[in-house]
Protein backbone atom coordinates (compact mmCIF):
# COMPACT_ATOMS: atom_id res chain seq x y z
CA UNK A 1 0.00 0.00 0.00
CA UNK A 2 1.32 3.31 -0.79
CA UNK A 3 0.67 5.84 1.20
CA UNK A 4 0.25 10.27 0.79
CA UNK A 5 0.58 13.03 3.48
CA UNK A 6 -0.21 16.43 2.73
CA UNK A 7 2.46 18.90 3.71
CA UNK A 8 0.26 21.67 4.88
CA UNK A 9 -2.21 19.04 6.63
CA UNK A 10 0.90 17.25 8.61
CA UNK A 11 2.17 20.21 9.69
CA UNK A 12 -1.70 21.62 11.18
CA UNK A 13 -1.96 17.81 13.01
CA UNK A 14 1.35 18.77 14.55
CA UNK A 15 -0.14 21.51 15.74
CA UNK A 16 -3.71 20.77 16.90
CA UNK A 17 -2.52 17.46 17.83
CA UNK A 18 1.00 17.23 18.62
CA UNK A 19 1.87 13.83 16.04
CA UNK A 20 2.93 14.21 12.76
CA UNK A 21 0.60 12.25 9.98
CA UNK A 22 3.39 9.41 9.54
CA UNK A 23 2.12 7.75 12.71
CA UNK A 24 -0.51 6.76 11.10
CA UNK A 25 1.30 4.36 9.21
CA UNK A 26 2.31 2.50 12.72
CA UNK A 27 -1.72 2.94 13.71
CA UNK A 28 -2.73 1.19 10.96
CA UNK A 29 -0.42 -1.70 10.81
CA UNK A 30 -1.40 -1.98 14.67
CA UNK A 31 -5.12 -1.51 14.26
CA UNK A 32 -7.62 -2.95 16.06
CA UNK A 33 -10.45 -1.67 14.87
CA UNK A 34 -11.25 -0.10 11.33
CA UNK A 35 -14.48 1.19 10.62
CA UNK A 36 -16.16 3.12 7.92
CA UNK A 37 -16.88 6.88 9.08
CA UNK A 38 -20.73 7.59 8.16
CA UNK A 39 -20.49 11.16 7.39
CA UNK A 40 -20.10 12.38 3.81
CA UNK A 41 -17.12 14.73 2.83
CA UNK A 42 -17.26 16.57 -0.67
CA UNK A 43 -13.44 17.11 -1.58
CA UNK A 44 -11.83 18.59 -4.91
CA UNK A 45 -11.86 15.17 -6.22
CA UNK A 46 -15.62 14.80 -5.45
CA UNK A 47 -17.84 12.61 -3.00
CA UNK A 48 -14.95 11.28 -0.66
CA UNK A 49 -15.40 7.72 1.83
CA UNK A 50 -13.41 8.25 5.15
CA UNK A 51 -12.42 5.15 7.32
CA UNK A 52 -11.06 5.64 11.30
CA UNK A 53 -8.57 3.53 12.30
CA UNK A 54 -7.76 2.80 16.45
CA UNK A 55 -4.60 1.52 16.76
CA UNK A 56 -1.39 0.80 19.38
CA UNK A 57 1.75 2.52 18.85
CA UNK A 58 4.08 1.96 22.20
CA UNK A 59 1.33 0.52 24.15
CA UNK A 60 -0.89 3.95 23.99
CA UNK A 61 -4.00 3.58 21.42
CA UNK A 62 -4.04 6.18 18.62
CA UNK A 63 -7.18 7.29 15.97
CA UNK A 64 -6.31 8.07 12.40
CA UNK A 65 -8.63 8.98 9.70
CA UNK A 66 -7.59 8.07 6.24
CA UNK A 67 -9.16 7.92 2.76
CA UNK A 68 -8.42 5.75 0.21
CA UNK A 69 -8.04 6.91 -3.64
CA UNK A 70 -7.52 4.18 -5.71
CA UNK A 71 -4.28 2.07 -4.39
CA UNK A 72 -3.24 5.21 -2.62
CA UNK A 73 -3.69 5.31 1.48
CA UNK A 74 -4.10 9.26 2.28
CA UNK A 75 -3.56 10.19 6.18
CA UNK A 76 -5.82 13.25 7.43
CA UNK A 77 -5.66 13.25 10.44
CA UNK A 78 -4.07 11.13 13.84
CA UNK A 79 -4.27 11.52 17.34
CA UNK A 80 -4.05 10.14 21.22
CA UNK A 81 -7.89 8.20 21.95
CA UNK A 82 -10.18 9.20 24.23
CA UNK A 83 -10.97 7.63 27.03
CA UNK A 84 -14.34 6.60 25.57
CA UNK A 85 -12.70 5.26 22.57
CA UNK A 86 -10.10 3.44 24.89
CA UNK A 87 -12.80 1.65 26.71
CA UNK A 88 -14.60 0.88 23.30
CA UNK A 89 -11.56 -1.07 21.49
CA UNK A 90 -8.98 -1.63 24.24
């Protein structure tokens, strides 16, 4: 799977989040749960399916939202759980 980070995006995740978007890539090769995210996103490239990943990276359970466009894997967003999603998939 390849996957795509947007500069601009990684670099606001930093910020509002304090990870950088290439976690991800550890969240979803540790995931334990992957669902599909219900809400509909209109993007530049039209009508746009999300998916939310929860996964372990260093024992600590991570979210990442991701999109999929064709064989490509792109990261939007990642950050720490909850505690409501902790005690949902943990």
């Amino acid at each position: 799977m390849v996957f795509k980070l947007d500069k601009d995006k990684d670099a606001s995740n930093q910020s509002k989040h304090g990870y950088p978007l290439a976690l991800g890539w550890i969240v979803l090769q540790n995931a334990v749960a992957d669902i599909h995210d219900p809400r509909e996103y209109m993007t530049e490239f039209g009508l746009e399916e999300r998916r939310i990943a929860c996964g372990l990276v260093a024992s600590r359970l991570f979210v990442c939202v991701y999109t999929m466009r064709d064989e490509v894997c792109r990261l939007i967003s990642v950050r720490k759980a909850n505690k409501r999603e902790q005690q949902k998939w943990l």
